[in-house]
Protein backbone atom coordinates (compact mmCIF):
# COMPACT_ATOMS: atom_id res chain seq x y z
CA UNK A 1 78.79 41.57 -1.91
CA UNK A 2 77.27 38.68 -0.09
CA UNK A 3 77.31 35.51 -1.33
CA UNK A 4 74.63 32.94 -1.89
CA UNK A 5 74.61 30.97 1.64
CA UNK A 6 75.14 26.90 1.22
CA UNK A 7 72.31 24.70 1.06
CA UNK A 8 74.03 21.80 2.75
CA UNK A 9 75.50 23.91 5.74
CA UNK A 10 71.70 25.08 6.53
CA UNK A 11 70.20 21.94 6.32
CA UNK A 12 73.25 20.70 8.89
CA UNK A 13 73.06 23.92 10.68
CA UNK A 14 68.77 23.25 11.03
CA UNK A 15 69.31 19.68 12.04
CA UNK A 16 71.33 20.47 15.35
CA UNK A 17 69.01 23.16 16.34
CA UNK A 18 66.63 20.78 16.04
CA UNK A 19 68.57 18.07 18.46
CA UNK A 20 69.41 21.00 20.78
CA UNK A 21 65.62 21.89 20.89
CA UNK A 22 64.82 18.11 20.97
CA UNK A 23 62.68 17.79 18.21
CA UNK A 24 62.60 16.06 14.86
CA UNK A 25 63.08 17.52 11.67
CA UNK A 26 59.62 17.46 9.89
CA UNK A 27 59.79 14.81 7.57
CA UNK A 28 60.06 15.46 3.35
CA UNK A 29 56.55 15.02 1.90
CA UNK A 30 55.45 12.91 -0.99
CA UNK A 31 55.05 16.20 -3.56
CA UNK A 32 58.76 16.79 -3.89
CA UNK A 33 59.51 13.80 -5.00
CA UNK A 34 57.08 13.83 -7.97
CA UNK A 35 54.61 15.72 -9.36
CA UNK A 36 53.03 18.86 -7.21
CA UNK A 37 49.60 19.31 -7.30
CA UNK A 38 49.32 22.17 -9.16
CA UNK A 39 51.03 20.22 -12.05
CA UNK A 40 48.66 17.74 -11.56
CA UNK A 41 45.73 19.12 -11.42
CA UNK A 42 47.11 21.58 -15.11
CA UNK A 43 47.82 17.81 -16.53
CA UNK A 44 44.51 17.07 -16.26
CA UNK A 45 42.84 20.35 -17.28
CA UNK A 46 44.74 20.13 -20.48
CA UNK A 47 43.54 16.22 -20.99
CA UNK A 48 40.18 17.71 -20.71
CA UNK A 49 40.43 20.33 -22.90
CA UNK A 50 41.98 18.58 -25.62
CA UNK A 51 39.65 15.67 -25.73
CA UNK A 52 37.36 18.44 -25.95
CA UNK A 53 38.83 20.29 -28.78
CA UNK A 54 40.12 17.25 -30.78
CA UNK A 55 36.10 15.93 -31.10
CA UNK A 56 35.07 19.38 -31.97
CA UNK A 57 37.50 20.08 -34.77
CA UNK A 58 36.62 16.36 -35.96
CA UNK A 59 32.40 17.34 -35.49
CA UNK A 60 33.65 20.83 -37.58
CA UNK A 61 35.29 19.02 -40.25
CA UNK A 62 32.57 16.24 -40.54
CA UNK A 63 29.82 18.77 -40.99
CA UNK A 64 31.40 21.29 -43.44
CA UNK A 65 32.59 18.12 -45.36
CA UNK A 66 29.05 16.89 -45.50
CA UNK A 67 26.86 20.08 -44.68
CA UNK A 68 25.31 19.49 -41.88
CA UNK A 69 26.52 22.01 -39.61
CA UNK A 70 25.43 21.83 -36.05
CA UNK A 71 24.55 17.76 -35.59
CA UNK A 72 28.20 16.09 -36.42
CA UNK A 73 30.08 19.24 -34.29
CA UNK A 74 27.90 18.38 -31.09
CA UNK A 75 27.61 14.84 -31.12
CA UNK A 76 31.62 14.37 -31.49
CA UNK A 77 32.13 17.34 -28.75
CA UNK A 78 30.28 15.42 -26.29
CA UNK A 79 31.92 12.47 -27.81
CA UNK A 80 34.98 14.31 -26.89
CA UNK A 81 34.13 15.51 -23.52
CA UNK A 82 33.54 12.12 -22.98
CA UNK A 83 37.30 10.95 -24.23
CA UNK A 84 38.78 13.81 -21.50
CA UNK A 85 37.13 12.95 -18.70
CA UNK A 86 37.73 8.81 -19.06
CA UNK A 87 41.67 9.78 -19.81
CA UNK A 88 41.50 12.11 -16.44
CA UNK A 89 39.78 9.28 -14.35
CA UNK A 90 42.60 6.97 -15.71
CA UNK A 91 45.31 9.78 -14.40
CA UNK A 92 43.52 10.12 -11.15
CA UNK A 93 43.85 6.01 -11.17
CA UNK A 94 47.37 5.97 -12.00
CA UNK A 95 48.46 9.17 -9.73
CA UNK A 96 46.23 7.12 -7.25
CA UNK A 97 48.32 3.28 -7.05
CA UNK A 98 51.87 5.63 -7.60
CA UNK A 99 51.06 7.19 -4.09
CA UNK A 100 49.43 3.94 -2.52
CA UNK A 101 52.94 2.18 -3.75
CA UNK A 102 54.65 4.88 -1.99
CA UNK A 103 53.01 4.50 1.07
CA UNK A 104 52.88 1.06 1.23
CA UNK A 105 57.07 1.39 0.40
CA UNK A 106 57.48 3.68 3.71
CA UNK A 107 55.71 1.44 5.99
CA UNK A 108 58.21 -1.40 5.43
């Protein structure tokens, strides 16, 4: 049976071929130290569509409480809609300074 070869010992073992072949090793990006961008880009799908689905059920339950069916369910889904894309924006803004910080933390 083989066994499972040793992270450490190819990492060493890929540094000197890299000094034998004279070139760097490529440098670690950004994405393994946080979030990838598939996991950021589900985050904010999932903001969306709750915001969207936490005004509908509110619109649902206003209009069978009062009645009025269609106007209440709308108005609080766009209402909603609304709610998911300004709590996206404010992830894109926060995801946004994280990396600038990062950047600006490499340079010095």
């Amino acid at each position: 049976m083989a066994s499972e070869p040793d992270p450490d010992r190819l990492r060493a073992l890929d540094k000197r071929l890299q000094q034998v072949k004279g070139k760097e090793p490529p440098a670690q990006t950004n994405t393994a130290k946080g979030f990838s961008q598939g996991e950021v880009a589900w985050r904010m799908v999932i903001e969306l569509a709750t915001g969207i689905m936490l005004g509908t059920a509110i619109g649902y339950g206003i209009d069978a409480l009062f009645g009025t069916l269609p106007i209440f369910l709308v108005i609080f889904s766009l209402f909603g809609f609304a709610a998911g894309v300004k709590t996206m924006l404010g992830t894109a803004r926060e995801l946004g300074r994280k990396a600038e910080k990062a950047a600006k933390d490499e340079r010095d």
